[in-house]
Protein backbone atom coordinates (compact mmCIF):
# COMPACT_ATOMS: atom_id res chain seq x y z
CA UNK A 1 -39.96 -5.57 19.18
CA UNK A 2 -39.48 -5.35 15.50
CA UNK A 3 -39.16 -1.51 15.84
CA UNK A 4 -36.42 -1.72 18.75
CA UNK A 5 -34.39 -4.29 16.60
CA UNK A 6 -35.05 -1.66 13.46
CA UNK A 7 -33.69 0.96 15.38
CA UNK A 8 -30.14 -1.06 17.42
CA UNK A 9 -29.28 -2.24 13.79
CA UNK A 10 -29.26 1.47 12.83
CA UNK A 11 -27.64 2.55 15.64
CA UNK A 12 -25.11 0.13 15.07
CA UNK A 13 -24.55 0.84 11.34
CA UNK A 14 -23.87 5.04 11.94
CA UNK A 15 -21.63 4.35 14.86
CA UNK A 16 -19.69 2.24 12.26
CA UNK A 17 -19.75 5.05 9.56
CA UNK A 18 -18.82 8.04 11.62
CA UNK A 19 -15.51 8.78 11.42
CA UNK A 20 -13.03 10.15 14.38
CA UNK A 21 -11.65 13.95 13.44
CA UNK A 22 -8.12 13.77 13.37
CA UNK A 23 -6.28 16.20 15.43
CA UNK A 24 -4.35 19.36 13.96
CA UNK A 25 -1.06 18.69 12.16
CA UNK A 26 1.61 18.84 13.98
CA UNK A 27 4.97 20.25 13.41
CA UNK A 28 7.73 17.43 14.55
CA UNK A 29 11.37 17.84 15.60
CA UNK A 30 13.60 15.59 15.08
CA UNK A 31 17.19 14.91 16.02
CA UNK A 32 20.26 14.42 13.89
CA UNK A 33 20.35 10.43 15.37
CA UNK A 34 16.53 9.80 14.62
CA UNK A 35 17.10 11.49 11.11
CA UNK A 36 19.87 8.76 10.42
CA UNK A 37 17.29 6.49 10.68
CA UNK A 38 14.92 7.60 7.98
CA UNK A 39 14.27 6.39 4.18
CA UNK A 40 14.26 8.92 1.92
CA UNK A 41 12.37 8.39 -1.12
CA UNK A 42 10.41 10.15 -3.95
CA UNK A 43 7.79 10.91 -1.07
CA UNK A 44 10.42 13.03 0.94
CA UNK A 45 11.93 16.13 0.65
CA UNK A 46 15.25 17.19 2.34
CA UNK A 47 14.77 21.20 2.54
CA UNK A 48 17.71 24.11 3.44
CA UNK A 49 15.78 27.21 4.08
CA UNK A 50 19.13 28.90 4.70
CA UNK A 51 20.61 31.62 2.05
CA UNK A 52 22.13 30.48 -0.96
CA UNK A 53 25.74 31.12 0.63
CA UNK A 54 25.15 29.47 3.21
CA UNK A 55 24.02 26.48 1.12
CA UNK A 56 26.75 27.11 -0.97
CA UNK A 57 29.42 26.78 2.32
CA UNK A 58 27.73 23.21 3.00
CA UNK A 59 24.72 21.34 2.93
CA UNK A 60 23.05 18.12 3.25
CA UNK A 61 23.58 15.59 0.85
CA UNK A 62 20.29 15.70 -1.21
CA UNK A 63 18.97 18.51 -0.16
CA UNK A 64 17.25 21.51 -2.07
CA UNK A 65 17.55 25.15 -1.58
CA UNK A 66 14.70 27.46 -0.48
CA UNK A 67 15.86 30.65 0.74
CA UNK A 68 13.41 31.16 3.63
CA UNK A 69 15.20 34.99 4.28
CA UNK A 70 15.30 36.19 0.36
CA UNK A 71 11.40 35.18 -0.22
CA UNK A 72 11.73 32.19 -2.14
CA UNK A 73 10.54 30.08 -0.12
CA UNK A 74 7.24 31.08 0.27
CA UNK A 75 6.98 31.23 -3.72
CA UNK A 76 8.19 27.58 -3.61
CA UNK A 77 5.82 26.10 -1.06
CA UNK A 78 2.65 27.01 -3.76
CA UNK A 79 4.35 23.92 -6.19
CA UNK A 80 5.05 21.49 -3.88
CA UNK A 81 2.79 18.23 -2.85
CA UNK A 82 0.99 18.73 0.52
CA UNK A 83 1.24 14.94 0.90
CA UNK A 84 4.93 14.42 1.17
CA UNK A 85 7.32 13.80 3.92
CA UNK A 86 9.48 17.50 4.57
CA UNK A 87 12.26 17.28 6.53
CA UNK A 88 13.65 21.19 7.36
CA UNK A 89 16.81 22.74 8.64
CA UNK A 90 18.49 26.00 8.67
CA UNK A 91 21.98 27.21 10.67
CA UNK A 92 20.24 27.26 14.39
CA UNK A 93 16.40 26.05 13.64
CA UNK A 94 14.97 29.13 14.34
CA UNK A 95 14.38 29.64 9.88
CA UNK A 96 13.26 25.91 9.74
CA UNK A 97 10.91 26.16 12.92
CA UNK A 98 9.40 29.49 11.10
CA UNK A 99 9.02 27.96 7.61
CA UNK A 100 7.44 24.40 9.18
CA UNK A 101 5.15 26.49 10.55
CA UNK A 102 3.78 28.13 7.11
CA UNK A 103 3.76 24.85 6.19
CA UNK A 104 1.49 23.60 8.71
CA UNK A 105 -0.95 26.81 8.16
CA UNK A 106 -0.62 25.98 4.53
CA UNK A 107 -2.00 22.44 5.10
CA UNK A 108 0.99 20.36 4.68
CA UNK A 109 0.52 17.15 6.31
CA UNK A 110 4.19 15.39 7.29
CA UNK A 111 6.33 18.45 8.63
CA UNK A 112 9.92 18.07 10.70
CA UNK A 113 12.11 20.61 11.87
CA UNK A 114 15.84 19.29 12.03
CA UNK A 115 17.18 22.23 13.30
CA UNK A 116 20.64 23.04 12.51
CA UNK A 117 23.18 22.52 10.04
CA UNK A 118 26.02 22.06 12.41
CA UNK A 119 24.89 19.36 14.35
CA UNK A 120 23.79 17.47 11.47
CA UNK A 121 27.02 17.67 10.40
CA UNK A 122 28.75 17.00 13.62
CA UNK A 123 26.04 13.99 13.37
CA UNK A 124 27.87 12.62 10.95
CA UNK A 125 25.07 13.05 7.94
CA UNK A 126 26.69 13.21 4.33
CA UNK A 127 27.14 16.66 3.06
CA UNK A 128 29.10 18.79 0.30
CA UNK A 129 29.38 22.19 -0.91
CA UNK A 130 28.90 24.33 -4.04
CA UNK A 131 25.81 22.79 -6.22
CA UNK A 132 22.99 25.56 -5.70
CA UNK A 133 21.66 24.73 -9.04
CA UNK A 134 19.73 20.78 -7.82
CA UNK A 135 16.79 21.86 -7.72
C-alpha cells in the first residue's frame, strides 16, 4: 500500500512539472483599425521595410527605417531584441510579409505584418515625411 501511495504522489508531482511545448511562432496580420488600438511602448517597434524614398515620401509617425530591398534590413535584425513587440509594413505587404518571415526563422517572438502604407494612412494613423535619420 505504502509503495502504491509512493508511486501516485510521484506521479502526481511530474505531471505537475512537465511543461506543455508551445506551438511555433506565428506571424500575425493585423489591420489598420486593430493597430489603432495598440500601446506602443519601449517594448514595441514600429518598422518601414520600404526604401528610403519611399520613407522619405511618408511614413508612420514613429516609425524606423529598414530598407528590406537595399539589404539593410537583414544587417539590422542581428541588433535588435527577439523579445519585443514588431509591428511591419511596406507599400502593398508583400516586403513586410517577407521580412516577418526572417523574423520568425530568426526566432523573434511577437511579429505583425500591417501591410501597407496607404491604408494606414487612409486609416487615419499619424504620419509625416522627410526624417530618414530617427533611427
Amino acid at each position: 500500500m505504502r509503495t502504491f501511495i509512493l508511486v501516485i504522489l510521484a506521479a502526481i508531482l511530474f505531471s505537475c512539472t512537465t511543461t506543455q511545448p508551445q506551438g511555433p511562432v506565428q506571424v500575425h496580420s493585423m489591420s489598420p483599425d486593430e493597430f489603432k488600438e495598440q500601446r506602443m511602448s519601449n517594448k514595441t517597434v514600429l518598422l518601414d521595410v520600404r526604401t528610403p524614398g519611399e520613407f522619405a515620401s511618408g511614413h508612420l509617425d514613429g516609425a524606423i527605417i529598414s530598407d528590406f530591398r537595399g539589404g539593410e534590413f537583414a544587417k539590422d535584425m542581428a541588433n535588435w531584441d527577439k523579445d519585443k513587440v514588431y509591428y511591419l509594413y511596406c507599400a502593398s505587404g508583400n516586403r513586410s510579409g517577407q521580412a516577418a518571415e526572417l523574423m520568425k526563422q530568426a526566432g523573434f517572438k511577437h511579429i505583425y505584418n500591417l501591410g501597407a502604407y496607404k491604408e494606414l494612412k487612409e486609416a487615419g494613423l499619424p504620419t509625416e515625411t522627410g526624417n530618414i535619420d530617427n533611427q
